[in-house]
C-alpha atoms as a PDB file:
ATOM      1  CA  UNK A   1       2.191  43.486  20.900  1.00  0.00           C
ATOM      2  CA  UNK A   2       3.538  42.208  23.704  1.00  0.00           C
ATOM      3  CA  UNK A   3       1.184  43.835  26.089  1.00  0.00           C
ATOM      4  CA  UNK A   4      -1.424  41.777  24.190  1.00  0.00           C
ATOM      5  CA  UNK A   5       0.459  38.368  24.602  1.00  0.00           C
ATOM      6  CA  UNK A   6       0.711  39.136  27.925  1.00  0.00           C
ATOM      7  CA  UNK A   7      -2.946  39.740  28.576  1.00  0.00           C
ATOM      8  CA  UNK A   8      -3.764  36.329  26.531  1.00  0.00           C
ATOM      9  CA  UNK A   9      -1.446  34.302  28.947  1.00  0.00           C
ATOM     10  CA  UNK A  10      -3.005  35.284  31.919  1.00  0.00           C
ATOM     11  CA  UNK A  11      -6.468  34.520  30.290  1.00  0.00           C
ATOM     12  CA  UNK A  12      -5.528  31.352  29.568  1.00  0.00           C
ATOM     13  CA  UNK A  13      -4.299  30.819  33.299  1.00  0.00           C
ATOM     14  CA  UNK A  14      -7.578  32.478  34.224  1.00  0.00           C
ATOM     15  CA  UNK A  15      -9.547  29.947  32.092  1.00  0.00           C
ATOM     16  CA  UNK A  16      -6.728  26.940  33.807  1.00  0.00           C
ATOM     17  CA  UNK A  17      -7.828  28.034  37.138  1.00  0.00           C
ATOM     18  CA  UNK A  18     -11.582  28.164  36.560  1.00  0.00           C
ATOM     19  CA  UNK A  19     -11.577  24.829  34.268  1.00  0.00           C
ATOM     20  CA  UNK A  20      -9.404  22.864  37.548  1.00  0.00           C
ATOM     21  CA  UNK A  21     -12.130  24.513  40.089  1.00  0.00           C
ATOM     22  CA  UNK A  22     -14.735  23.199  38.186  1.00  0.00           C
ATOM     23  CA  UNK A  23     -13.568  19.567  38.572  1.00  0.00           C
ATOM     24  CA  UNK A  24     -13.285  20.338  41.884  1.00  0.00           C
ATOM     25  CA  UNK A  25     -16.468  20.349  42.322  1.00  0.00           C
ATOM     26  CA  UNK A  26     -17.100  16.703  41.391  1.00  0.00           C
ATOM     27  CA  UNK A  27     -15.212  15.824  44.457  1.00  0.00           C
ATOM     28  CA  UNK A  28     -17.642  18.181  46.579  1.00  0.00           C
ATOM     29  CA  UNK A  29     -20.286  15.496  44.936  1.00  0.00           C
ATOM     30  CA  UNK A  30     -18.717  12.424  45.734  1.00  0.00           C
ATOM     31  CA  UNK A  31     -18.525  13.938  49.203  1.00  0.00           C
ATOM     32  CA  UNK A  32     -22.162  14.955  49.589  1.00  0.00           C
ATOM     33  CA  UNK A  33     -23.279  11.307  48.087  1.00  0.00           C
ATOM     34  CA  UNK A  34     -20.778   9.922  50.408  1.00  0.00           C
ATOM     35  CA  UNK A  35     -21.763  12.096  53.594  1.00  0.00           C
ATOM     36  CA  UNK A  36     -25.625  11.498  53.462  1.00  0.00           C
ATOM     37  CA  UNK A  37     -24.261   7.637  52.914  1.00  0.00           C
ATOM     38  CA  UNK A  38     -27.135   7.267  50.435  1.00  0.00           C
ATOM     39  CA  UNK A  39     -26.899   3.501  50.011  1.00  0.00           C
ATOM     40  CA  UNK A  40     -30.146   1.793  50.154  1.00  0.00           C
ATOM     41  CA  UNK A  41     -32.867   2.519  46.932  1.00  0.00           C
ATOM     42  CA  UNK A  42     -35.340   5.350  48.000  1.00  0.00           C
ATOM     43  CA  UNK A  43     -37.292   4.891  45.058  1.00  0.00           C
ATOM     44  CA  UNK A  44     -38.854   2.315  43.603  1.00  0.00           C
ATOM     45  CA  UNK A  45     -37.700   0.325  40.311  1.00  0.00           C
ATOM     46  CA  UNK A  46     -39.156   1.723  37.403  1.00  0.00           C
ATOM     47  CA  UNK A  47     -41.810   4.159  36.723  1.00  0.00           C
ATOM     48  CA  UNK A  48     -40.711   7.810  36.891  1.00  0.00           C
ATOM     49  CA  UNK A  49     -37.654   7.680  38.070  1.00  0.00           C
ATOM     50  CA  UNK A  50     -36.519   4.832  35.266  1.00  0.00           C
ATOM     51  CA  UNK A  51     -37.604   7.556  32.545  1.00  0.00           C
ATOM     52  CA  UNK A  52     -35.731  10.576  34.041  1.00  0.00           C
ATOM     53  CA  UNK A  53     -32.981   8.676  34.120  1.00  0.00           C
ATOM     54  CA  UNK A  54     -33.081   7.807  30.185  1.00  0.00           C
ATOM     55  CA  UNK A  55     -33.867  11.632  30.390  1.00  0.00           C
ATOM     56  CA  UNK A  56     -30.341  12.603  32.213  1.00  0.00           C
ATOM     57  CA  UNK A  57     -28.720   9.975  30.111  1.00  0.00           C
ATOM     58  CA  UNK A  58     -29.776  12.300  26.631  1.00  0.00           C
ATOM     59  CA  UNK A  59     -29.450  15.165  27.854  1.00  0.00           C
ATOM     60  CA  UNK A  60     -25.693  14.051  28.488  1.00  0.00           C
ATOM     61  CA  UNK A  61     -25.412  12.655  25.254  1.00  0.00           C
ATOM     62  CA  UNK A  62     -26.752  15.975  23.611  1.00  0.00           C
ATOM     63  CA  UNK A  63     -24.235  17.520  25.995  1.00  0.00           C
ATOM     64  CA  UNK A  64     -21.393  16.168  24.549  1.00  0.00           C
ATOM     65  CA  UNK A  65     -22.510  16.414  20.845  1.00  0.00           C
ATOM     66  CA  UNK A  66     -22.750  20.420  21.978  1.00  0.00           C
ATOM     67  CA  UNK A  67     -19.446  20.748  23.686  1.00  0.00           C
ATOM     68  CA  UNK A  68     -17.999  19.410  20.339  1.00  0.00           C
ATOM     69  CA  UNK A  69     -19.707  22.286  18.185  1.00  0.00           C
ATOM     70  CA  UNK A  70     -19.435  25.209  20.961  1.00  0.00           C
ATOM     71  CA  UNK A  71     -16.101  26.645  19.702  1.00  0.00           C
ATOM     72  CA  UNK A  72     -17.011  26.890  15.858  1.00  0.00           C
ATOM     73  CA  UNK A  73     -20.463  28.669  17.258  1.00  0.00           C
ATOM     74  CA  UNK A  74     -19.122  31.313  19.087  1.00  0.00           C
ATOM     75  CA  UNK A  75     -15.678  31.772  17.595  1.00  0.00           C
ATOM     76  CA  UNK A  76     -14.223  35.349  17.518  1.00  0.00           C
ATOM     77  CA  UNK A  77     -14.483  35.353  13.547  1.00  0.00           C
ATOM     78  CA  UNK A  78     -11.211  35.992  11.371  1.00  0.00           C
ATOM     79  CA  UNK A  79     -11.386  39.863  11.228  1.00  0.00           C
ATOM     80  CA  UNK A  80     -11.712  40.123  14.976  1.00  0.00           C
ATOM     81  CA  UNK A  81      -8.540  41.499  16.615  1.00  0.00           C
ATOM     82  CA  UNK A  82      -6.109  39.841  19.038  1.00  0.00           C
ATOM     83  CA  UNK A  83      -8.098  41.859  22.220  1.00  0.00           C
ATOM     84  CA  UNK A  84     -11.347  40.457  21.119  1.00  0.00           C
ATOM     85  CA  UNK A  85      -9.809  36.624  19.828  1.00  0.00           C
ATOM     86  CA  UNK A  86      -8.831  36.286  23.248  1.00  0.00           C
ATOM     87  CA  UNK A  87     -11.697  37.669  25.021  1.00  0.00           C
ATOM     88  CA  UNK A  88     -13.813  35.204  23.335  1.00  0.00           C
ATOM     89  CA  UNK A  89     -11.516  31.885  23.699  1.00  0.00           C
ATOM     90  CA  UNK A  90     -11.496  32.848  27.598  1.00  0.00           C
ATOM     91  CA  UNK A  91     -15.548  32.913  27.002  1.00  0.00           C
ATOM     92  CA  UNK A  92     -15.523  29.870  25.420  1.00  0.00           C
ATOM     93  CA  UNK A  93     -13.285  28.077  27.426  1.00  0.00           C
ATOM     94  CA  UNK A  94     -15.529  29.172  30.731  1.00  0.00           C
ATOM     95  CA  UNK A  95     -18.500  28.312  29.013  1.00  0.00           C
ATOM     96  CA  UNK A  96     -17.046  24.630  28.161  1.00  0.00           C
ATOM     97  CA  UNK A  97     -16.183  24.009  31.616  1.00  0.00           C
ATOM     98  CA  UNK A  98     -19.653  24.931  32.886  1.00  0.00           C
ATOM     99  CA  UNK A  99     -20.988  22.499  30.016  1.00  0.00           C
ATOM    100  CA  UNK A 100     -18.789  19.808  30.897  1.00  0.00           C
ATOM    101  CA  UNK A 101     -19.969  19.928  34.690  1.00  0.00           C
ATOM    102  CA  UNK A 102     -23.908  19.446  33.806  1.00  0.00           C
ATOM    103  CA  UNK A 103     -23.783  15.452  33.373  1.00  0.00           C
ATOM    104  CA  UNK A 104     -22.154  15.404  37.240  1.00  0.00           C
ATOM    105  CA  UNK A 105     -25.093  17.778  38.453  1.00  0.00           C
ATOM    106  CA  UNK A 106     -27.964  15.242  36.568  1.00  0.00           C
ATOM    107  CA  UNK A 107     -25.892  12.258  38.311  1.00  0.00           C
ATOM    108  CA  UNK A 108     -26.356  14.363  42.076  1.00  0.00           C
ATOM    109  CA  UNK A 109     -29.970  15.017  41.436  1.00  0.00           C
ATOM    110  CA  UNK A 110     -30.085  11.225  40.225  1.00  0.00           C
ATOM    111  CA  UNK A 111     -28.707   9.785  43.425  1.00  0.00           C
ATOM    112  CA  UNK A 112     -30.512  12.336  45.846  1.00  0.00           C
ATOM    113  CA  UNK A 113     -33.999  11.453  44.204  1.00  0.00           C
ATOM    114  CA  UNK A 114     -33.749   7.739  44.080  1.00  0.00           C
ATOM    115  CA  UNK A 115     -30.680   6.896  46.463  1.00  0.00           C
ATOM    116  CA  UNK A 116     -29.272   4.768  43.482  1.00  0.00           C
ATOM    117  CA  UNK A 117     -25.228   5.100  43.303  1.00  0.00           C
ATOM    118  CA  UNK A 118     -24.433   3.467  40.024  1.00  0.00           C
ATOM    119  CA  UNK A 119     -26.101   6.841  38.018  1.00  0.00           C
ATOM    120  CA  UNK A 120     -24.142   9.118  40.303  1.00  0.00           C
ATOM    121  CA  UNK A 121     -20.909   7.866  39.551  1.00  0.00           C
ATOM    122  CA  UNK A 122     -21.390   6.885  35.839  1.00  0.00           C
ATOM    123  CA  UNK A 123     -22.333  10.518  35.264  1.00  0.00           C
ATOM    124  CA  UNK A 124     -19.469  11.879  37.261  1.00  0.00           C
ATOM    125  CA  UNK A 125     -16.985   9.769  35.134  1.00  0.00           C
ATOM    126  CA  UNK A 126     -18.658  10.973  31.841  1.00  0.00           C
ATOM    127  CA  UNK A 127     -18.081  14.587  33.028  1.00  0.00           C
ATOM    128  CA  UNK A 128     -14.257  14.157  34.333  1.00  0.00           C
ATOM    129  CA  UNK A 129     -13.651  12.584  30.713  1.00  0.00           C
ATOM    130  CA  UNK A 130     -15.810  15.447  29.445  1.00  0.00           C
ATOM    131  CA  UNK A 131     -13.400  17.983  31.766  1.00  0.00           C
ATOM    132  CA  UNK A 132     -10.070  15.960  30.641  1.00  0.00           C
ATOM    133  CA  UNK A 133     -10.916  16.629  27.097  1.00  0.00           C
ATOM    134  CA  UNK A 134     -11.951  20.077  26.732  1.00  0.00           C
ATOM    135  CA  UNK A 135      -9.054  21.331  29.681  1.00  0.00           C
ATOM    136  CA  UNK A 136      -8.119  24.454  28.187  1.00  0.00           C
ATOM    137  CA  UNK A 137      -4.369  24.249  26.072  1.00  0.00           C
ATOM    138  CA  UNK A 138      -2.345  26.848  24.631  1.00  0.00           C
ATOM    139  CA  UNK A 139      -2.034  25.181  21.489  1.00  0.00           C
ATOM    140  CA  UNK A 140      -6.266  24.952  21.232  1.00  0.00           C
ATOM    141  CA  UNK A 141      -5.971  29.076  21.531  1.00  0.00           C
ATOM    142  CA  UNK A 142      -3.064  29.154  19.259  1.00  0.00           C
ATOM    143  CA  UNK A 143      -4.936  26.999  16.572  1.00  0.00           C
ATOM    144  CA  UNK A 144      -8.304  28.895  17.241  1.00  0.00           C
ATOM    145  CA  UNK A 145      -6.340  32.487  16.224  1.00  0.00           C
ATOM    146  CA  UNK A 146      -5.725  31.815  12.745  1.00  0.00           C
END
């Protein structure tokens, strides 16, 4: 049994480590916005551009109403054993942190399509809430086993 304990602590860790390099990766986008000093409007107001971004705005939106129904989805079930439990909160907690990066990723493709900043970094801030929520916590796992 402890063998098993063991082998859930370092998933959790696992699932730490992967959850913090995700939000690194929101300060690779600031940089790359910053670098290519994308300042002045590329595109003009309106028109296609005003409609994908109502577009990235849902899709962030739907996001978030997923990210709140992903655990009870793919839960690990109350006749699966400890092994398995584990297995799939380390899944689940990966799979969160990949969800939680998306709205940052619509912001980049925002700001590199129409050179527009105040997307970018609304959509960044919306996914490091998203990330500070859903950071994986040994008390989620512990409530998710019984």
């Amino acid at each position: 049994m402890n063998l098993n304990r063991n082998s859930e602590e370092q998933k959790l860790r696992l699932a730490t480590l992967i959850h913090i390099a995700f939000m690194g990766s929101l300060l690779v986008y600031l940089g790359v916005v910053v670098w290519i000093q994308i300042g002045t409007e590329t595109a003009p107001p309106g028109g296609t551009f005003s409609s994908l971004r109502y577009v990235f705005y849902g899709i962030s939106v739907m996001l978030i109403i997923l990210l709140r129904r992903l655990p009870a989805w793919f839960g690990a079930g109350s006749r699966a054993t400890d092994s398995h439990r584990s297995t799939r909160l380390f899944q689940i907690s990966v799979l969160t942190s990949a969800v939680c990066e998306i709205p940052a990723i619509l912001g980049l493709v925002m700001a590199l399509l129409t050179g527009q900043r105040q997307d970018f970094y609304f959509l960044v801030g919306l996914a490091f809430i998203l990330f500070l929520l859903h950071f994986p916590r040994r008390s989620r796992w512990e409530g998710a086993e019984g």
